[in-house]
C-alpha atoms as a PDB file:
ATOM      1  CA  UNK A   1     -20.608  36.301   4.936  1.00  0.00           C
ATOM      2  CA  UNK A   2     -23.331  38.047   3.067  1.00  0.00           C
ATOM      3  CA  UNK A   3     -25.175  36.844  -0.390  1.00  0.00           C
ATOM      4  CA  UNK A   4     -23.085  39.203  -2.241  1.00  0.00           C
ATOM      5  CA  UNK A   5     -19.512  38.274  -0.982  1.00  0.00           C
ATOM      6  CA  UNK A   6     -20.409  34.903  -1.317  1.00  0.00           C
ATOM      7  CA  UNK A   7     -21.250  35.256  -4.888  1.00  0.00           C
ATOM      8  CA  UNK A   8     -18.184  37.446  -5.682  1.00  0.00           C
ATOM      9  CA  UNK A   9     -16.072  34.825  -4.124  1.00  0.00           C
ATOM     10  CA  UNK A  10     -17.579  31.957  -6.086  1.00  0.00           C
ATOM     11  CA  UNK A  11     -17.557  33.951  -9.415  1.00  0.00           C
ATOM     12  CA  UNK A  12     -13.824  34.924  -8.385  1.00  0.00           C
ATOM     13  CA  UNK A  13     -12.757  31.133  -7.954  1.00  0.00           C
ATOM     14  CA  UNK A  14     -14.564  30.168 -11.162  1.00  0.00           C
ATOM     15  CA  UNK A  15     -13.074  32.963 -13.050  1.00  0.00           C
ATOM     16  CA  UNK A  16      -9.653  31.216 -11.788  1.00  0.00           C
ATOM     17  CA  UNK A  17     -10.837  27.812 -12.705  1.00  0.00           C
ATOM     18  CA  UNK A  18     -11.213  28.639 -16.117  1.00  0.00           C
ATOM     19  CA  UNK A  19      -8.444  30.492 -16.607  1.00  0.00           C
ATOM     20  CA  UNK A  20      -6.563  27.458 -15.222  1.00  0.00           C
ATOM     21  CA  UNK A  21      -8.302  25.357 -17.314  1.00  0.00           C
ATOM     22  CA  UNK A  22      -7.659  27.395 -20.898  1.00  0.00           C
ATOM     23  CA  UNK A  23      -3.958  27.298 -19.842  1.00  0.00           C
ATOM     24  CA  UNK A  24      -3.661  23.614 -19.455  1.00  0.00           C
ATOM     25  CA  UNK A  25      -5.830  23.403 -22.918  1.00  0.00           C
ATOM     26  CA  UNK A  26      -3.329  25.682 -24.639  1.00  0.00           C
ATOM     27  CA  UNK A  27      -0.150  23.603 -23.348  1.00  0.00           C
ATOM     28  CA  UNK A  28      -1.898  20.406 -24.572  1.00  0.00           C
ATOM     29  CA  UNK A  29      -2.735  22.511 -28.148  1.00  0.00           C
ATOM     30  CA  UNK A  30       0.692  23.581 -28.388  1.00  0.00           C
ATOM     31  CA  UNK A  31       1.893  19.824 -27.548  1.00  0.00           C
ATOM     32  CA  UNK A  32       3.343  20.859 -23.926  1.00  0.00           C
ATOM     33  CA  UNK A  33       1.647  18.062 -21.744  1.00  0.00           C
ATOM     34  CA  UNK A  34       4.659  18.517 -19.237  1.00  0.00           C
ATOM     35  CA  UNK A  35       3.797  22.236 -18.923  1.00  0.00           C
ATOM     36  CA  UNK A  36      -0.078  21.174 -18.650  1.00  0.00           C
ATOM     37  CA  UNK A  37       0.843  18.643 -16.197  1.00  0.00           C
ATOM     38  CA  UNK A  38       2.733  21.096 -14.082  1.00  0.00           C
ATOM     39  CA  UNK A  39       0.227  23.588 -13.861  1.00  0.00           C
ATOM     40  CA  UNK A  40      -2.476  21.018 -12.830  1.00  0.00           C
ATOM     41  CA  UNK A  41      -0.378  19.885 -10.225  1.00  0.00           C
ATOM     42  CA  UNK A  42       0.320  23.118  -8.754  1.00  0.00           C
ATOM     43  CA  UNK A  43      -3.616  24.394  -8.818  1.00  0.00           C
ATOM     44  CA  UNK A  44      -4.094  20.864  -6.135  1.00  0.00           C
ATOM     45  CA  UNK A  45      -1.823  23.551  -4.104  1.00  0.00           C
ATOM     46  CA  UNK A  46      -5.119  26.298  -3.937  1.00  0.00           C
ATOM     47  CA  UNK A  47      -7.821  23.197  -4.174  1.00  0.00           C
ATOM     48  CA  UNK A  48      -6.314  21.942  -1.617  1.00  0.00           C
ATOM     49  CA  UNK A  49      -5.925  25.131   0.582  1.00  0.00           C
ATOM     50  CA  UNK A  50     -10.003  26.022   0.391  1.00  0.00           C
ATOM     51  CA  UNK A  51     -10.690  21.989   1.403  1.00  0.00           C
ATOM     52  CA  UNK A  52      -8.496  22.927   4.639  1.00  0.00           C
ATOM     53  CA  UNK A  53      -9.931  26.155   5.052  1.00  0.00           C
ATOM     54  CA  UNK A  54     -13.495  24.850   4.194  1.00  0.00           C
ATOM     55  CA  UNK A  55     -13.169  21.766   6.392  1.00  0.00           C
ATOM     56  CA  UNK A  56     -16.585  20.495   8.388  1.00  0.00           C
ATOM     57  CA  UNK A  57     -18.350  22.935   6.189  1.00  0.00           C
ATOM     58  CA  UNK A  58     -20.354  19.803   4.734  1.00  0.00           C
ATOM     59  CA  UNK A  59     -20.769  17.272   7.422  1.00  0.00           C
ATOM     60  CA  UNK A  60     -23.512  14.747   5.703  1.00  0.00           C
ATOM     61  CA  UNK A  61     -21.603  11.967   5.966  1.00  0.00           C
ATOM     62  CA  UNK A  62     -21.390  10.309   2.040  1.00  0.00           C
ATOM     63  CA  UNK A  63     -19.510  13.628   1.618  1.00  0.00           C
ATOM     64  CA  UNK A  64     -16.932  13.304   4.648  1.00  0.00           C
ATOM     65  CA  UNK A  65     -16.273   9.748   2.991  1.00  0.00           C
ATOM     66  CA  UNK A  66     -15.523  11.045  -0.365  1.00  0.00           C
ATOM     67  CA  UNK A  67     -13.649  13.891   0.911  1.00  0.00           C
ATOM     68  CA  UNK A  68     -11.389  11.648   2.682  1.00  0.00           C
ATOM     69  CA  UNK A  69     -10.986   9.295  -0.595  1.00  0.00           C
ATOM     70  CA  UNK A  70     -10.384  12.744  -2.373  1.00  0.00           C
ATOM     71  CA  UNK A  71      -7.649  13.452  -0.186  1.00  0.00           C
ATOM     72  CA  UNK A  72      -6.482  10.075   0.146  1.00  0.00           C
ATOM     73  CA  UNK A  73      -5.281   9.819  -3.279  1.00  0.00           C
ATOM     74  CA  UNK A  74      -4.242  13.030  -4.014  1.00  0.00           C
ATOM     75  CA  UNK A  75      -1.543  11.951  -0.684  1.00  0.00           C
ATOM     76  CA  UNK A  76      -0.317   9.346  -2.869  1.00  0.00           C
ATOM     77  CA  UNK A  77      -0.032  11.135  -5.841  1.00  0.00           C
ATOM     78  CA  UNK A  78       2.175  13.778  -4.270  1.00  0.00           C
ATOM     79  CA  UNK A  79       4.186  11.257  -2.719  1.00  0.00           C
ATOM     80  CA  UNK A  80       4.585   9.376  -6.011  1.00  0.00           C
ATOM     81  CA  UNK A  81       5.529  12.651  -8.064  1.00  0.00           C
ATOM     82  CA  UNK A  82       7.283  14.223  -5.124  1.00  0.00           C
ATOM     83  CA  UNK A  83       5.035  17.554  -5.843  1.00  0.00           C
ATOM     84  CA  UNK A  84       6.929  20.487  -4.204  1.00  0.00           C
ATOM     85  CA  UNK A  85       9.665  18.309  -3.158  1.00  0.00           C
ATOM     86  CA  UNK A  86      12.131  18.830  -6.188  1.00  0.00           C
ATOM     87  CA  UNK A  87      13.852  21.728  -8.121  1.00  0.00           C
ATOM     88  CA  UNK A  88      10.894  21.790 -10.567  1.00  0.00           C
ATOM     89  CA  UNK A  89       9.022  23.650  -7.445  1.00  0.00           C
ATOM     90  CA  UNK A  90      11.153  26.104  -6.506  1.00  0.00           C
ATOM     91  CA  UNK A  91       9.997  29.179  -8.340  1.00  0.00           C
ATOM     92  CA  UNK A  92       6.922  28.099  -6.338  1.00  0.00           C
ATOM     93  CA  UNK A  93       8.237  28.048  -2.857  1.00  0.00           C
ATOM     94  CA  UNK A  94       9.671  31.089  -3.641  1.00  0.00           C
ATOM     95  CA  UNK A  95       6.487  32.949  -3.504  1.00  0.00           C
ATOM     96  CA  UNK A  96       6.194  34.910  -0.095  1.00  0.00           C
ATOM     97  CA  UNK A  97       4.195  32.441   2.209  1.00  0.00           C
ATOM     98  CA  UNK A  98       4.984  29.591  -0.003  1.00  0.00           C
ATOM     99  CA  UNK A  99       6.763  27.592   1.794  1.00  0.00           C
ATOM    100  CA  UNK A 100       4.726  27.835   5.388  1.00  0.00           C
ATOM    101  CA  UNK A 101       1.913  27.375   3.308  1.00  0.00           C
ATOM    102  CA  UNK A 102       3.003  24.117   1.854  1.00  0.00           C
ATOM    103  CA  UNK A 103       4.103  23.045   5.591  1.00  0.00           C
ATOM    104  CA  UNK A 104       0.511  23.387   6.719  1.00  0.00           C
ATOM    105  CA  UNK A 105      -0.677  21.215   3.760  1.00  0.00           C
ATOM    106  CA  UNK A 106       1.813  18.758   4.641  1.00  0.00           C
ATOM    107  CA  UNK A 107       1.370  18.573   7.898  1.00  0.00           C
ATOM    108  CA  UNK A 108      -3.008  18.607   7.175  1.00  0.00           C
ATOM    109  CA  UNK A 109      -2.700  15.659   5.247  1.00  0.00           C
ATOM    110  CA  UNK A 110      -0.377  13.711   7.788  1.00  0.00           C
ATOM    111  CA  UNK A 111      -3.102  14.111  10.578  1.00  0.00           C
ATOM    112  CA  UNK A 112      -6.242  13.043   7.950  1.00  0.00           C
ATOM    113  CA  UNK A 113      -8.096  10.449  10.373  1.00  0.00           C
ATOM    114  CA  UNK A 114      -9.604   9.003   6.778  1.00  0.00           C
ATOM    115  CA  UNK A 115      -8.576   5.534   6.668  1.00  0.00           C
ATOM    116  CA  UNK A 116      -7.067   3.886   3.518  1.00  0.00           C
ATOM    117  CA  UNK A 117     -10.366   4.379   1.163  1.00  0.00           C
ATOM    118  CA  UNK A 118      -8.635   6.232  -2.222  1.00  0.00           C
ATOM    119  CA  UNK A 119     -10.499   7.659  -5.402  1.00  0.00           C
ATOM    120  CA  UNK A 120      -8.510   6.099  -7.788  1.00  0.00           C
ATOM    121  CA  UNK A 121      -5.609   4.076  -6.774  1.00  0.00           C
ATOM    122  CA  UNK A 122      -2.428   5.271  -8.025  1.00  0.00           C
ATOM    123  CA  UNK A 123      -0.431   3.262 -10.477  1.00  0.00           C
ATOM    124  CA  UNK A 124       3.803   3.195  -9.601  1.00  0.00           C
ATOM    125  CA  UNK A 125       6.022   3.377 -12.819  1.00  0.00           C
END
Protein backbone atom coordinates (compact mmCIF):
# COMPACT_ATOMS: atom_id res chain seq x y z
CA UNK A 1 0.00 0.00 0.00
CA UNK A 2 1.50 3.32 -0.82
CA UNK A 3 2.28 6.43 1.74
CA UNK A 4 -0.76 8.07 0.56
CA UNK A 5 -3.41 5.25 0.97
CA UNK A 6 -1.98 4.53 4.08
CA UNK A 7 -2.49 7.95 5.35
CA UNK A 8 -6.03 8.27 3.89
CA UNK A 9 -6.89 5.10 5.61
CA UNK A 10 -5.55 6.16 8.99
CA UNK A 11 -7.11 9.71 8.72
CA UNK A 12 -10.40 7.77 7.54
CA UNK A 13 -10.42 5.47 10.77
CA UNK A 14 -9.64 8.45 13.00
CA UNK A 15 -12.24 10.54 11.43
CA UNK A 16 -14.58 7.44 12.56
CA UNK A 17 -13.07 7.30 15.96
CA UNK A 18 -14.05 10.60 16.75
CA UNK A 19 -17.15 10.65 15.44
CA UNK A 20 -17.76 7.55 17.59
CA UNK A 21 -16.42 9.12 20.34
CA UNK A 22 -18.65 12.64 20.17
CA UNK A 23 -21.67 10.27 19.93
CA UNK A 24 -21.02 8.35 23.05
CA UNK A 25 -20.15 11.99 24.72
CA UNK A 26 -23.51 13.33 23.57
CA UNK A 27 -25.55 10.17 24.97
CA UNK A 28 -23.67 10.59 28.30
CA UNK A 29 -24.55 14.72 28.01
CA UNK A 30 -28.01 14.00 27.31
CA UNK A 31 -28.02 11.32 30.33
CA UNK A 32 -28.36 8.17 27.82
CA UNK A 33 -25.47 5.92 29.26
CA UNK A 34 -27.49 2.83 27.84
CA UNK A 35 -27.39 4.41 24.35
CA UNK A 36 -23.52 5.29 25.01
CA UNK A 37 -23.00 1.88 26.19
CA UNK A 38 -24.55 0.37 23.13
CA UNK A 39 -22.71 2.18 20.71
CA UNK A 40 -19.33 1.37 22.42
CA UNK A 41 -20.14 -2.07 22.33
CA UNK A 42 -20.98 -2.26 18.82
CA UNK A 43 -17.66 -0.14 17.54
CA UNK A 44 -15.57 -3.58 19.45
CA UNK A 45 -17.54 -5.08 16.24
CA UNK A 46 -15.05 -2.81 13.58
CA UNK A 47 -11.99 -2.79 16.33
CA UNK A 48 -12.24 -6.00 16.36
CA UNK A 49 -12.54 -6.70 12.54
CA UNK A 50 -9.06 -4.57 11.66
CA UNK A 51 -7.23 -6.75 14.76
CA UNK A 52 -8.35 -9.91 12.55
CA UNK A 53 -7.59 -8.39 9.43
CA UNK A 54 -4.33 -6.80 10.83
CA UNK A 55 -3.23 -9.98 12.60
CA UNK A 56 0.85 -10.79 12.68
CA UNK A 57 1.21 -7.29 11.43
CA UNK A 58 3.23 -6.55 14.80
CA UNK A 59 5.05 -9.62 15.82
CA UNK A 60 7.53 -8.13 18.73
CA UNK A 61 6.46 -10.22 21.17
CA UNK A 62 5.30 -7.73 24.43
CA UNK A 63 2.73 -6.79 21.74
CA UNK A 64 1.45 -10.44 20.77
CA UNK A 65 1.05 -10.76 24.71
CA UNK A 66 -1.05 -7.77 25.11
CA UNK A 67 -2.94 -8.42 22.07
CA UNK A 68 -3.94 -11.68 23.37
CA UNK A 69 -4.91 -10.07 26.96
CA UNK A 70 -6.80 -7.46 24.72
CA UNK A 71 -8.72 -10.06 23.21
CA UNK A 72 -8.96 -12.16 26.12
CA UNK A 73 -11.16 -9.90 27.95
CA UNK A 74 -13.04 -8.42 25.46
CA UNK A 75 -14.17 -12.67 25.03
CA UNK A 76 -15.47 -12.40 28.39
CA UNK A 77 -17.11 -9.34 28.16
CA UNK A 78 -19.18 -10.45 25.18
CA UNK A 79 -19.96 -13.54 26.81
CA UNK A 80 -21.03 -11.73 29.99
CA UNK A 81 -23.29 -9.09 28.05
CA UNK A 82 -24.24 -11.58 25.39
CA UNK A 83 -23.13 -8.77 22.65
CA UNK A 84 -24.95 -9.69 19.38
CA UNK A 85 -26.64 -12.51 20.96
CA UNK A 86 -30.03 -10.78 21.97
CA UNK A 87 -32.88 -8.70 20.34
CA UNK A 88 -31.00 -5.48 21.26
CA UNK A 89 -28.63 -6.57 18.12
CA UNK A 90 -30.80 -7.21 15.59
CA UNK A 91 -31.01 -4.00 13.64
CA UNK A 92 -27.29 -4.87 13.56
CA UNK A 93 -27.31 -8.29 12.09
CA UNK A 94 -29.54 -6.99 9.80
CA UNK A 95 -26.97 -5.10 7.94
CA UNK A 96 -25.98 -7.01 4.64
CA UNK A 97 -22.85 -9.11 5.71
CA UNK A 98 -23.70 -8.74 9.29
CA UNK A 99 -24.30 -11.73 10.33
CA UNK A 100 -21.28 -13.80 8.40
CA UNK A 101 -19.30 -11.15 9.63
CA UNK A 102 -20.09 -11.69 13.24
CA UNK A 103 -19.62 -15.64 12.55
CA UNK A 104 -16.02 -15.01 11.58
CA UNK A 105 -15.45 -12.97 14.81
CA UNK A 106 -16.92 -15.67 16.70
CA UNK A 107 -15.38 -18.26 15.37
CA UNK A 108 -11.61 -15.91 15.49
CA UNK A 109 -11.91 -15.63 19.00
CA UNK A 110 -12.77 -19.43 19.68
CA UNK A 111 -9.42 -20.49 17.95
CA UNK A 112 -7.20 -17.51 19.95
CA UNK A 113 -4.13 -19.81 21.09
CA UNK A 114 -3.64 -16.83 23.94
CA UNK A 115 -3.88 -18.54 27.12
CA UNK A 116 -5.97 -17.19 30.08
CA UNK A 117 -3.84 -13.74 30.57
CA UNK A 118 -6.96 -10.89 30.53
CA UNK A 119 -6.62 -6.95 30.62
CA UNK A 120 -8.91 -6.39 33.17
CA UNK A 121 -10.80 -9.19 34.63
CA UNK A 122 -14.39 -8.94 34.27
CA UNK A 123 -16.62 -8.51 37.25
CA UNK A 124 -20.20 -10.93 37.09
CA UNK A 125 -23.35 -9.08 38.48
Amino acid sequence: MAEREKNILVEGLSLNELGNTLLVLRYFDKNQPSEAQHLLQAETNGQLNWLIALEQANSDPEFHKQRCKVLNTLKQYREKHQLFKTNDWKDLLSLPEAKEDEEKRIQYLAGLACGSDVFFKIQSE
